[in-house]
PDB file of N, CA and C in Angstrom:
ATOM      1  N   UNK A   1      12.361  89.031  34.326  1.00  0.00           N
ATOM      2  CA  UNK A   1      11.955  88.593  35.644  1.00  0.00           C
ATOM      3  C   UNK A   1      12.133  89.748  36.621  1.00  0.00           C
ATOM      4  N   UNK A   2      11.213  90.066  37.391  1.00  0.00           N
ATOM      5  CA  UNK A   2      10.785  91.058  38.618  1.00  0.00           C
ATOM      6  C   UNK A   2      12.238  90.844  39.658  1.00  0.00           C
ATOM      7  N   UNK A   3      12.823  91.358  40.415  1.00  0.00           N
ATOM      8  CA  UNK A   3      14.049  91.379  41.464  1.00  0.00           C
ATOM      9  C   UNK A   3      13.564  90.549  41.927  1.00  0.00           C
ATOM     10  N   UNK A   4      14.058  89.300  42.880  1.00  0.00           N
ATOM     11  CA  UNK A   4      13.190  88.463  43.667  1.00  0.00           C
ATOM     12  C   UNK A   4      14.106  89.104  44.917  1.00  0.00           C
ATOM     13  N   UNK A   5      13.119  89.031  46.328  1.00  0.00           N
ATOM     14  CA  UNK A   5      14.183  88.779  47.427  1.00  0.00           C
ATOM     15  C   UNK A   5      14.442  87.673  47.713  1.00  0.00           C
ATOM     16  N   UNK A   6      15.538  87.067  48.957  1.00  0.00           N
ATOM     17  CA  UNK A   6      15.989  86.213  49.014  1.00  0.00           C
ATOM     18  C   UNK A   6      14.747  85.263  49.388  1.00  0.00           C
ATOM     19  N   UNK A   7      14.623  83.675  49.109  1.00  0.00           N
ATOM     20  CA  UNK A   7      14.480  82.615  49.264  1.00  0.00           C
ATOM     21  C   UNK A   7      13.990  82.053  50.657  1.00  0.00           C
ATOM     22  N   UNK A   8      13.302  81.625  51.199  1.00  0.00           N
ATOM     23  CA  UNK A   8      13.581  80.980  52.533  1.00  0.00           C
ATOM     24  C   UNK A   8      13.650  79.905  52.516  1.00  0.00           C
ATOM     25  N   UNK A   9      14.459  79.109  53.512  1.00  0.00           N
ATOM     26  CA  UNK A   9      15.123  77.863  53.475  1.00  0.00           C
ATOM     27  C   UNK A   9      13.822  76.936  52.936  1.00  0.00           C
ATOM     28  N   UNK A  10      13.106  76.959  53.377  1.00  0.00           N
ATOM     29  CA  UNK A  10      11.919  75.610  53.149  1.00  0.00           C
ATOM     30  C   UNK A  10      11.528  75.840  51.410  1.00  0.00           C
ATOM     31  N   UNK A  11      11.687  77.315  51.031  1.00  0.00           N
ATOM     32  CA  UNK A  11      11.222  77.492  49.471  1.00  0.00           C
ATOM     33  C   UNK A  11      12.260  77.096  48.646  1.00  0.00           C
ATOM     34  N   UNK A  12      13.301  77.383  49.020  1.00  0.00           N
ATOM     35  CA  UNK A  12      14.517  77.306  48.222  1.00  0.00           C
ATOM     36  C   UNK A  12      14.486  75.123  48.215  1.00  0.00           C
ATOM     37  N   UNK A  13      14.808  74.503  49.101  1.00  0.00           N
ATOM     38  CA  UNK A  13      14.184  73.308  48.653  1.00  0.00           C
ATOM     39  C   UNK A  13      13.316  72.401  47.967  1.00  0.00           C
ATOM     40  N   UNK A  14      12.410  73.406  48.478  1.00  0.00           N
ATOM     41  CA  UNK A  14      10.836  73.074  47.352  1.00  0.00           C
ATOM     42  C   UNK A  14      11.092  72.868  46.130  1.00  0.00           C
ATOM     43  N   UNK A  15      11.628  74.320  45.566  1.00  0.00           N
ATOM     44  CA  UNK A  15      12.086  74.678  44.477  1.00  0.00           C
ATOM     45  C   UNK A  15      13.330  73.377  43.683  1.00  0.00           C
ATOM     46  N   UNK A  16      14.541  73.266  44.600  1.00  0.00           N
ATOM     47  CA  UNK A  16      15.312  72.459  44.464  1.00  0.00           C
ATOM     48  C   UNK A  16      14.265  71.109  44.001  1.00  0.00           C
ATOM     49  N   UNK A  17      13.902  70.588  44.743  1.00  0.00           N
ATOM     50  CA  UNK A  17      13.209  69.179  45.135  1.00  0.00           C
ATOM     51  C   UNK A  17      12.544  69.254  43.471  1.00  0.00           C
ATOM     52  N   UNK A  18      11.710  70.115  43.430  1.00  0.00           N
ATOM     53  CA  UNK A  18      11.067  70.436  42.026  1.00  0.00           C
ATOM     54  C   UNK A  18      11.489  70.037  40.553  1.00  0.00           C
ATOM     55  N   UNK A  19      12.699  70.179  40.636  1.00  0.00           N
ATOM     56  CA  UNK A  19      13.174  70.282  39.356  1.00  0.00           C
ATOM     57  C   UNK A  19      13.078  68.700  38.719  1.00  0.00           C
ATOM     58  N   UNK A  20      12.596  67.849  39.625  1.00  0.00           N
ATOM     59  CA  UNK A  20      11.916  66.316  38.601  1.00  0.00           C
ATOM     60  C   UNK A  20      10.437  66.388  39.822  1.00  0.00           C
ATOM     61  N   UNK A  21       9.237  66.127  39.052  1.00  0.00           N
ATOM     62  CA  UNK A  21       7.859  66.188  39.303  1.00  0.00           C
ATOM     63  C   UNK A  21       8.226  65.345  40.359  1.00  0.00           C
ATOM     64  N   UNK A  22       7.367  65.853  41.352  1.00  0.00           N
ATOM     65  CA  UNK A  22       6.556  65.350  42.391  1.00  0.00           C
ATOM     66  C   UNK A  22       5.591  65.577  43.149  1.00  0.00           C
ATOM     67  N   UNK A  23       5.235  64.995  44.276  1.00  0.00           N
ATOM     68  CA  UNK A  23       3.794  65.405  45.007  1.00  0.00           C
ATOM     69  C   UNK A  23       4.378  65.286  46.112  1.00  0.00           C
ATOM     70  N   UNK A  24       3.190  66.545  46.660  1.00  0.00           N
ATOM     71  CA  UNK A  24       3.797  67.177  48.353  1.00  0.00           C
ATOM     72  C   UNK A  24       4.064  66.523  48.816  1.00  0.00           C
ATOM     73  N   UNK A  25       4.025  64.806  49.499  1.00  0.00           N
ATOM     74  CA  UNK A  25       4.384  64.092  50.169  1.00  0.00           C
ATOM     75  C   UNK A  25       5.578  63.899  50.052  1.00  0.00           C
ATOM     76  N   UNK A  26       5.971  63.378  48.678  1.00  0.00           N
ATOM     77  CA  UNK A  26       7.565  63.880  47.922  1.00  0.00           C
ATOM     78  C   UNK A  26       7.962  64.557  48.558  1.00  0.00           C
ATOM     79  N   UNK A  27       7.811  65.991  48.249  1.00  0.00           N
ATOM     80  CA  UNK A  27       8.924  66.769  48.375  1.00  0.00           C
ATOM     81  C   UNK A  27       9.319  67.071  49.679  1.00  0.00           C
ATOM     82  N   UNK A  28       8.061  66.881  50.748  1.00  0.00           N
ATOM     83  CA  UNK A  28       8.513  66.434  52.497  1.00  0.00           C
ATOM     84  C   UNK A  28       9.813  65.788  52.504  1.00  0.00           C
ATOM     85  N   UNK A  29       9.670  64.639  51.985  1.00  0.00           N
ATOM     86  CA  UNK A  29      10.356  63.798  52.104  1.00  0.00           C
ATOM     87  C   UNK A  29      11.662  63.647  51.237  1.00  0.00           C
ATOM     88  N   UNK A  30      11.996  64.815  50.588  1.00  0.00           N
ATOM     89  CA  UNK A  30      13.326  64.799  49.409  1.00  0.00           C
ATOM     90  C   UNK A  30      13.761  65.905  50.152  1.00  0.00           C
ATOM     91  N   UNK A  31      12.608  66.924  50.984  1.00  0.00           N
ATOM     92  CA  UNK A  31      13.433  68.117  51.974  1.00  0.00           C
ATOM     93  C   UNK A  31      14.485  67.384  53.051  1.00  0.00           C
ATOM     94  N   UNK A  32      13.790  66.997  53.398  1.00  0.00           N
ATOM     95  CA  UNK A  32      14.665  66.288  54.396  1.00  0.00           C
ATOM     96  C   UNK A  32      15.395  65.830  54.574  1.00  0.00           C
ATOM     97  N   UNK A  33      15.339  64.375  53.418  1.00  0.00           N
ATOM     98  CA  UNK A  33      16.822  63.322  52.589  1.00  0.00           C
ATOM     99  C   UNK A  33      17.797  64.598  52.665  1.00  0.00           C
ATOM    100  N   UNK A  34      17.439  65.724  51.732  1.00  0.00           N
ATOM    101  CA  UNK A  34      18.343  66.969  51.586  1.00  0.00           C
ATOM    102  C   UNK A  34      19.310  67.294  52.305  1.00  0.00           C
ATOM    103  N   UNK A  35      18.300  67.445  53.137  1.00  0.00           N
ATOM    104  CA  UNK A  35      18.875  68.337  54.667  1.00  0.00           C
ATOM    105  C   UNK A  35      19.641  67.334  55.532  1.00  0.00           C
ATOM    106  N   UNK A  36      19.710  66.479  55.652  1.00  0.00           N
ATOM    107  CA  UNK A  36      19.676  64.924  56.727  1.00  0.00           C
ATOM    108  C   UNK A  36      18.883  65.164  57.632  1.00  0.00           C
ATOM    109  N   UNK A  37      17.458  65.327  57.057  1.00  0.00           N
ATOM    110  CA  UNK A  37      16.580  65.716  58.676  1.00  0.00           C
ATOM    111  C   UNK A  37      16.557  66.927  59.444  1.00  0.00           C
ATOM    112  N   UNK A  38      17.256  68.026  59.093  1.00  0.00           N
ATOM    113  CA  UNK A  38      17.774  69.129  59.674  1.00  0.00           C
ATOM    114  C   UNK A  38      16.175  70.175  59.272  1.00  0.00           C
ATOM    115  N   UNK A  39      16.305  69.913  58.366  1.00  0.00           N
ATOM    116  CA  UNK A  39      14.680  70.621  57.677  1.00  0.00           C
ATOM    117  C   UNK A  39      13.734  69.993  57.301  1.00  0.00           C
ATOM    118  N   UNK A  40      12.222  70.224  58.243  1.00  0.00           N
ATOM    119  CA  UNK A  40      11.243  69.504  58.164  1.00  0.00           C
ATOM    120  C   UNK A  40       9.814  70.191  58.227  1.00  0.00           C
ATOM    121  N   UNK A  41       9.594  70.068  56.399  1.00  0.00           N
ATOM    122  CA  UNK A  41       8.486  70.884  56.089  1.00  0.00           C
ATOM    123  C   UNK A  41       6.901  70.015  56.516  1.00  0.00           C
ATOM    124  N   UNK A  42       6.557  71.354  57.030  1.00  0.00           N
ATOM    125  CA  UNK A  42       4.716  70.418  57.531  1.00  0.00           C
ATOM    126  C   UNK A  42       4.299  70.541  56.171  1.00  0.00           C
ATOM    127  N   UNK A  43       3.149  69.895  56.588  1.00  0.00           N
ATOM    128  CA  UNK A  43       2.075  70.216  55.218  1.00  0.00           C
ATOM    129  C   UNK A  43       1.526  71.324  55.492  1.00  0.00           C
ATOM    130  N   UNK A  44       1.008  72.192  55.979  1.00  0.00           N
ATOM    131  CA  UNK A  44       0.519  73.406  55.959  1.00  0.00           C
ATOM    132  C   UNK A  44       1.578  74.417  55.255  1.00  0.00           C
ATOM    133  N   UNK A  45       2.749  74.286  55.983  1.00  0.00           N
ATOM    134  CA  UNK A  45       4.024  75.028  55.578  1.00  0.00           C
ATOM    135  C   UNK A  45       4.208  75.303  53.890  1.00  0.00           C
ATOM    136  N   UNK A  46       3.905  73.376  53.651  1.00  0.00           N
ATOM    137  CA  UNK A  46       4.516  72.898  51.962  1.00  0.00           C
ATOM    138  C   UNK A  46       3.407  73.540  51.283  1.00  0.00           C
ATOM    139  N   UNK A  47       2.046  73.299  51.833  1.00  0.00           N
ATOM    140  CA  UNK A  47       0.868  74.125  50.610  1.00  0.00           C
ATOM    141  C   UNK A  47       0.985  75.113  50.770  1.00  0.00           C
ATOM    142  N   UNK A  48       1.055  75.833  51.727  1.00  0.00           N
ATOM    143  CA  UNK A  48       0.968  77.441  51.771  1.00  0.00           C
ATOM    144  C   UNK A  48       2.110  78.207  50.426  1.00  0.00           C
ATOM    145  N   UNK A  49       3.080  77.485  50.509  1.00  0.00           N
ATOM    146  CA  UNK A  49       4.660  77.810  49.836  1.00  0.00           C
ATOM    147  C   UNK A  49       4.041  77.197  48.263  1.00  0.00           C
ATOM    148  N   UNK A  50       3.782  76.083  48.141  1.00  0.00           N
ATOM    149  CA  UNK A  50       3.148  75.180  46.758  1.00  0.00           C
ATOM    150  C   UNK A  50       2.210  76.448  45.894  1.00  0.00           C
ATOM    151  N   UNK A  51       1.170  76.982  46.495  1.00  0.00           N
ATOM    152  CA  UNK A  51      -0.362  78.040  46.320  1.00  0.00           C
ATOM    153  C   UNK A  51       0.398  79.254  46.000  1.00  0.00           C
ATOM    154  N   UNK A  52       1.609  79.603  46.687  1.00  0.00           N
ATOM    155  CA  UNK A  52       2.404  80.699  46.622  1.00  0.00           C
ATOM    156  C   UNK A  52       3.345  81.066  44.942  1.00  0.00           C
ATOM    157  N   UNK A  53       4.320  79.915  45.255  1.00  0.00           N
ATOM    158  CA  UNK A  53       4.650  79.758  44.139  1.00  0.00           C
ATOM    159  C   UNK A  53       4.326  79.437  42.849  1.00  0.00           C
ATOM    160  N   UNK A  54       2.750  78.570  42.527  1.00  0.00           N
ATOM    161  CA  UNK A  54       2.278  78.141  41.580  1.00  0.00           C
ATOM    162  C   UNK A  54       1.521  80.041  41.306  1.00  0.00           C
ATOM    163  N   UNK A  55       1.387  81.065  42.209  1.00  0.00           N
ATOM    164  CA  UNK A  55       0.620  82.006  41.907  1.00  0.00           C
ATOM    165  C   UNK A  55       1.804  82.743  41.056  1.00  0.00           C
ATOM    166  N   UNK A  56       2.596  83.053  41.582  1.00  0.00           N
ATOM    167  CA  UNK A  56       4.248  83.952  41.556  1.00  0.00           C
ATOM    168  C   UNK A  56       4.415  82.988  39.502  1.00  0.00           C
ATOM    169  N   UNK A  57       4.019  82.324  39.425  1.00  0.00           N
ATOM    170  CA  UNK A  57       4.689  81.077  38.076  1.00  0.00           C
ATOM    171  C   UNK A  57       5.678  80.695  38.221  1.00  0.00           C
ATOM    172  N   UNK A  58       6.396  80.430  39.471  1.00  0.00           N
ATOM    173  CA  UNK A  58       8.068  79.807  39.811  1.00  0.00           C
ATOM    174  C   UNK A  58       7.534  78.354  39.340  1.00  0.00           C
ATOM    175  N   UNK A  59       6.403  77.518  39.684  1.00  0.00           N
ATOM    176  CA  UNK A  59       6.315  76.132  39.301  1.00  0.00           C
ATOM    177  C   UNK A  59       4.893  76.006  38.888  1.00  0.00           C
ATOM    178  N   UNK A  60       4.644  74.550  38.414  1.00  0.00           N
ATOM    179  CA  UNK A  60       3.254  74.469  37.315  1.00  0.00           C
ATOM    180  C   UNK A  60       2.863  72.822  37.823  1.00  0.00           C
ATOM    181  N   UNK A  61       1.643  72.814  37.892  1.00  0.00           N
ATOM    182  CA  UNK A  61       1.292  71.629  38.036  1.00  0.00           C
ATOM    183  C   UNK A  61       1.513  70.655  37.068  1.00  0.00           C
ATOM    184  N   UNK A  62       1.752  69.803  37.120  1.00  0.00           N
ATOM    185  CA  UNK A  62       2.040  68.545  36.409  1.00  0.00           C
ATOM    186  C   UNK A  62       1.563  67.286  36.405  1.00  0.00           C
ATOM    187  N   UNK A  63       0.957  66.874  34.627  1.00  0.00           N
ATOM    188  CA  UNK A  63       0.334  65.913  34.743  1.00  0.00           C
ATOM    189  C   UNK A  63       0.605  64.700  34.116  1.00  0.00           C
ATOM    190  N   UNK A  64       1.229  63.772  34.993  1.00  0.00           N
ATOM    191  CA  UNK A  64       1.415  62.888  34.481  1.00  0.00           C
ATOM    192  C   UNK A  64       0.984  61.792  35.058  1.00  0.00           C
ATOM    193  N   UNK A  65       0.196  61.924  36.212  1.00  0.00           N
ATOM    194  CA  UNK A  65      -0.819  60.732  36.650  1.00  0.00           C
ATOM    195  C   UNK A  65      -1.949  61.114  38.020  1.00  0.00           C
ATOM    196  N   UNK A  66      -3.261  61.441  36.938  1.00  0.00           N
ATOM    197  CA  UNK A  66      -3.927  61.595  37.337  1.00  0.00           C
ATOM    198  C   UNK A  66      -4.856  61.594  38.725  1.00  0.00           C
ATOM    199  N   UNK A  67      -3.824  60.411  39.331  1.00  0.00           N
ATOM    200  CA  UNK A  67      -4.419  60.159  40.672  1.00  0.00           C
ATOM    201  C   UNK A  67      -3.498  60.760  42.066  1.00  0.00           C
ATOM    202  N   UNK A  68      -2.719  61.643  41.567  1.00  0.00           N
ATOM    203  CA  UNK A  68      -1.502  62.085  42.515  1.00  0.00           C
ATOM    204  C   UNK A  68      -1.090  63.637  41.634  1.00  0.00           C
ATOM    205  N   UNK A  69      -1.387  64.572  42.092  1.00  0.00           N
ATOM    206  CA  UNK A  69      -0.599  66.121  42.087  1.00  0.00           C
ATOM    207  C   UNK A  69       0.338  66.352  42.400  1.00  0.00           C
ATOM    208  N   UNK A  70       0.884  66.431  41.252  1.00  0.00           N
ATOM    209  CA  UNK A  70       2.391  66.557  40.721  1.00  0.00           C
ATOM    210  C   UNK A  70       2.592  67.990  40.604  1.00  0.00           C
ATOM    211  N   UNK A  71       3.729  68.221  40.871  1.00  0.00           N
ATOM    212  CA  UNK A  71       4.268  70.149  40.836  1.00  0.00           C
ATOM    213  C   UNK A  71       5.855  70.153  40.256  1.00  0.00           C
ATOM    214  N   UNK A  72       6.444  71.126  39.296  1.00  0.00           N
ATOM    215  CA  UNK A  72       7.648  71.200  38.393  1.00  0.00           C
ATOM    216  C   UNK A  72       7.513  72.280  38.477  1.00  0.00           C
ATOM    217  N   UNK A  73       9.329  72.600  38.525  1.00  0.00           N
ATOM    218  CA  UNK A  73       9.673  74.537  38.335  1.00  0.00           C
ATOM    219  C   UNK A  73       9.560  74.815  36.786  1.00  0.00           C
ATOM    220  N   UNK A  74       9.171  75.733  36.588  1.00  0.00           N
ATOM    221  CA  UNK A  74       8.809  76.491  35.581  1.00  0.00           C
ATOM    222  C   UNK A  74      10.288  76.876  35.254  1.00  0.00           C
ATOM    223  N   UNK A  75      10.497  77.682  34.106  1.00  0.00           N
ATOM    224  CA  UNK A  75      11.442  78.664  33.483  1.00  0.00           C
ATOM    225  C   UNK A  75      11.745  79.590  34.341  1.00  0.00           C
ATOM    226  N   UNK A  76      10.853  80.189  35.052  1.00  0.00           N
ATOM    227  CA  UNK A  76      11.342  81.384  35.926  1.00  0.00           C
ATOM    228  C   UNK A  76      11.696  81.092  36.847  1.00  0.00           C
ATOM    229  N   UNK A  77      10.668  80.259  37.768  1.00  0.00           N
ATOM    230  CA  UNK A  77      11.752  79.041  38.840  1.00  0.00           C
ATOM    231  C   UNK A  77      12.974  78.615  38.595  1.00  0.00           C
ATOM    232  N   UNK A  78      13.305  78.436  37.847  1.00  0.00           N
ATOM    233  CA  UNK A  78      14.927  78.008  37.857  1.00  0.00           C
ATOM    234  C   UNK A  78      15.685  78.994  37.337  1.00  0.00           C
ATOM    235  N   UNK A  79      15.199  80.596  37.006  1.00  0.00           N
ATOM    236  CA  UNK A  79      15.870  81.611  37.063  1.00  0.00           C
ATOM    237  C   UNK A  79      15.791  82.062  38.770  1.00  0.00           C
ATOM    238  N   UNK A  80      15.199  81.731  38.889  1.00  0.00           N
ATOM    239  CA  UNK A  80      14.820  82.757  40.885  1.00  0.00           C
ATOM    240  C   UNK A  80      15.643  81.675  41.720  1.00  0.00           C
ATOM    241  N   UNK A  81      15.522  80.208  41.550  1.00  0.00           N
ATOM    242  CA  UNK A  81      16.501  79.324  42.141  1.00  0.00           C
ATOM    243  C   UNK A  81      17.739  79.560  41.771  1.00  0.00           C
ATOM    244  N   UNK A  82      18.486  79.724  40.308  1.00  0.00           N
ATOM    245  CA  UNK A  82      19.585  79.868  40.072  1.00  0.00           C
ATOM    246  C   UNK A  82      20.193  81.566  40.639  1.00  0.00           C
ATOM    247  N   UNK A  83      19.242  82.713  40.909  1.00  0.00           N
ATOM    248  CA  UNK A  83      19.889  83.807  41.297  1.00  0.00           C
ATOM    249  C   UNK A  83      20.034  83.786  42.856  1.00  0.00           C
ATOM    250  N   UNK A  84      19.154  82.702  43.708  1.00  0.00           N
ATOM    251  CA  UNK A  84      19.351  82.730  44.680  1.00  0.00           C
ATOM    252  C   UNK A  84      20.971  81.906  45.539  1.00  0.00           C
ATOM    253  N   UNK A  85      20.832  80.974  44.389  1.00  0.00           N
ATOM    254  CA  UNK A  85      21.959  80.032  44.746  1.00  0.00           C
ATOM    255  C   UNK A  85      23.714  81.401  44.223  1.00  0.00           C
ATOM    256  N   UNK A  86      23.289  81.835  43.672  1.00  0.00           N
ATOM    257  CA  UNK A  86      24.322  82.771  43.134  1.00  0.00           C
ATOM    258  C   UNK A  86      24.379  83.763  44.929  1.00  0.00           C
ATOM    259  N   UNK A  87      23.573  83.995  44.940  1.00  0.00           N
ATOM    260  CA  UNK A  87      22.894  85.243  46.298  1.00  0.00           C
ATOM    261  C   UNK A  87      24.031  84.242  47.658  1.00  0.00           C
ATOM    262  N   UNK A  88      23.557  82.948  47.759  1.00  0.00           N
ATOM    263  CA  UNK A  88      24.390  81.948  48.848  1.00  0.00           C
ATOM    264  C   UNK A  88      25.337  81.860  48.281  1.00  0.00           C
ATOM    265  N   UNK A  89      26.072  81.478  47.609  1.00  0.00           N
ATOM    266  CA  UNK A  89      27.904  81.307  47.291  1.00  0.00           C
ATOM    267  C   UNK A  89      28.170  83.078  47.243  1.00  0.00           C
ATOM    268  N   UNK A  90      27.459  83.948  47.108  1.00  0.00           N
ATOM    269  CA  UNK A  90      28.558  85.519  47.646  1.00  0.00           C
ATOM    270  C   UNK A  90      28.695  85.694  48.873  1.00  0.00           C
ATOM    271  N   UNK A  91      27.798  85.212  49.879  1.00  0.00           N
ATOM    272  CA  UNK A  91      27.018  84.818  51.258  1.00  0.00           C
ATOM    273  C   UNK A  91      28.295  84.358  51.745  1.00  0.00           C
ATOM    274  N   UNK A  92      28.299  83.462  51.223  1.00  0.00           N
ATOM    275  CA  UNK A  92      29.512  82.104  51.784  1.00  0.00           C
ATOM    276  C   UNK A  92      31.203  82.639  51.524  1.00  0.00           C
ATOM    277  N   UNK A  93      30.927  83.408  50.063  1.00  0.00           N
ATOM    278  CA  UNK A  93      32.546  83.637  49.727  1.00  0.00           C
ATOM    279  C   UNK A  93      33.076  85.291  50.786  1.00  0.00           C
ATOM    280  N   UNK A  94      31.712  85.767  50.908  1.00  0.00           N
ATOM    281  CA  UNK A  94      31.805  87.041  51.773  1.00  0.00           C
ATOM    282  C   UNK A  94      32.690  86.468  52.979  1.00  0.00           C
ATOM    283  N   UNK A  95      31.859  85.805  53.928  1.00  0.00           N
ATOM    284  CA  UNK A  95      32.687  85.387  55.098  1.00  0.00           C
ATOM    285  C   UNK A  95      33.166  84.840  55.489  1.00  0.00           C
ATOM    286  N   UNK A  96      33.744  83.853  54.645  1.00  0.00           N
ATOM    287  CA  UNK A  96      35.305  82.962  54.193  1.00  0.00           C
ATOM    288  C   UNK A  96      36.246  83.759  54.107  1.00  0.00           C
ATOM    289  N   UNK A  97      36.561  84.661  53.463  1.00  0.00           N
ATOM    290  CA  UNK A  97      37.115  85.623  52.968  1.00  0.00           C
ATOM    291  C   UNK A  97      37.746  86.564  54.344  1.00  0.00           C
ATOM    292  N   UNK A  98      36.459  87.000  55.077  1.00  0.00           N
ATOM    293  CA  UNK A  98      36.155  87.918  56.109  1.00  0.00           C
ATOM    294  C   UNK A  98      37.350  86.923  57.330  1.00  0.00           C
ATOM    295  N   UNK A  99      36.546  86.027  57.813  1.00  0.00           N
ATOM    296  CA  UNK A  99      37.075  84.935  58.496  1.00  0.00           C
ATOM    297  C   UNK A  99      38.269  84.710  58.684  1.00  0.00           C
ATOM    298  N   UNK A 100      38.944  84.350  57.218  1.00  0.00           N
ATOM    299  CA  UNK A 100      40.179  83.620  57.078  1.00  0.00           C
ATOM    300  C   UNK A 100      41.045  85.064  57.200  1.00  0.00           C
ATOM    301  N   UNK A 101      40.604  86.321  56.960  1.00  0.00           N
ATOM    302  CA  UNK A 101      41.161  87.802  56.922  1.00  0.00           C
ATOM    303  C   UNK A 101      41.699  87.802  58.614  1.00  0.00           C
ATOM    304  N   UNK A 102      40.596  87.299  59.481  1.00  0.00           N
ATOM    305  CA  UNK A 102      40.731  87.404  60.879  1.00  0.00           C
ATOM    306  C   UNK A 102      41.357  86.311  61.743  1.00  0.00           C
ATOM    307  N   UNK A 103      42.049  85.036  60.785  1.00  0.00           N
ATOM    308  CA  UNK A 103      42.644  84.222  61.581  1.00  0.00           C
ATOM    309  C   UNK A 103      44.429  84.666  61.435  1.00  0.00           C
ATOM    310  N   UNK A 104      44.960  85.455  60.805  1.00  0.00           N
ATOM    311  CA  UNK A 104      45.656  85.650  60.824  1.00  0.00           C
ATOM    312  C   UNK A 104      46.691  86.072  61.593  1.00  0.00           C
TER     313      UNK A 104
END
């Protein structure tokens, strides 16, 4: 797999949301549950990111009922999700660390 750079919040969900099939309306709506509302993907936002990633092979269309477009992370998707989530907990342990150095 190619270096990825980091993630942006609305992809890194997508991605998350992904990992059991769904359709864009879905995953609006599993961003959000996510977030408690804090993050709220348009539809322009979600296809633009959907067209993106299905190009990149992070996720693959999925067919399991014909009357609704379904989208699942691929193998490499859940390598680029799992290095990113690695990328946020050094993020997090960096300035915990930093922080708790400075309450002293």
């Amino acid at each position: 797999m190619a270096k990825q750079g980091a993630l942006t919040e609305p992809v890194y969900y997508i991605l998350l949301s992904l990992l059991t099939p769904m359709h864009g309306y879905g995953i609006m709506q599993n961003v959000k549950k996510l977030t408690n509302g804090r993050v709220n993907i348009g539809a322009g936002t979600l296809y633009g990111a959907i067209n993106t990633l299905l190009s990149k092979g992070f996720i693959a269309e999925y067919k399991s009922n014909p009357s609704k477009k379904e989208y699942i992370i691929t193998e490499e998707g859940r390598d680029v999700l799992s290095a990113e989530l690695s990328r946020l907990k050094e993020l997090v342990k960096n300035g915990e660390e930093i922080l708790e150095g400075t309450n002293e």
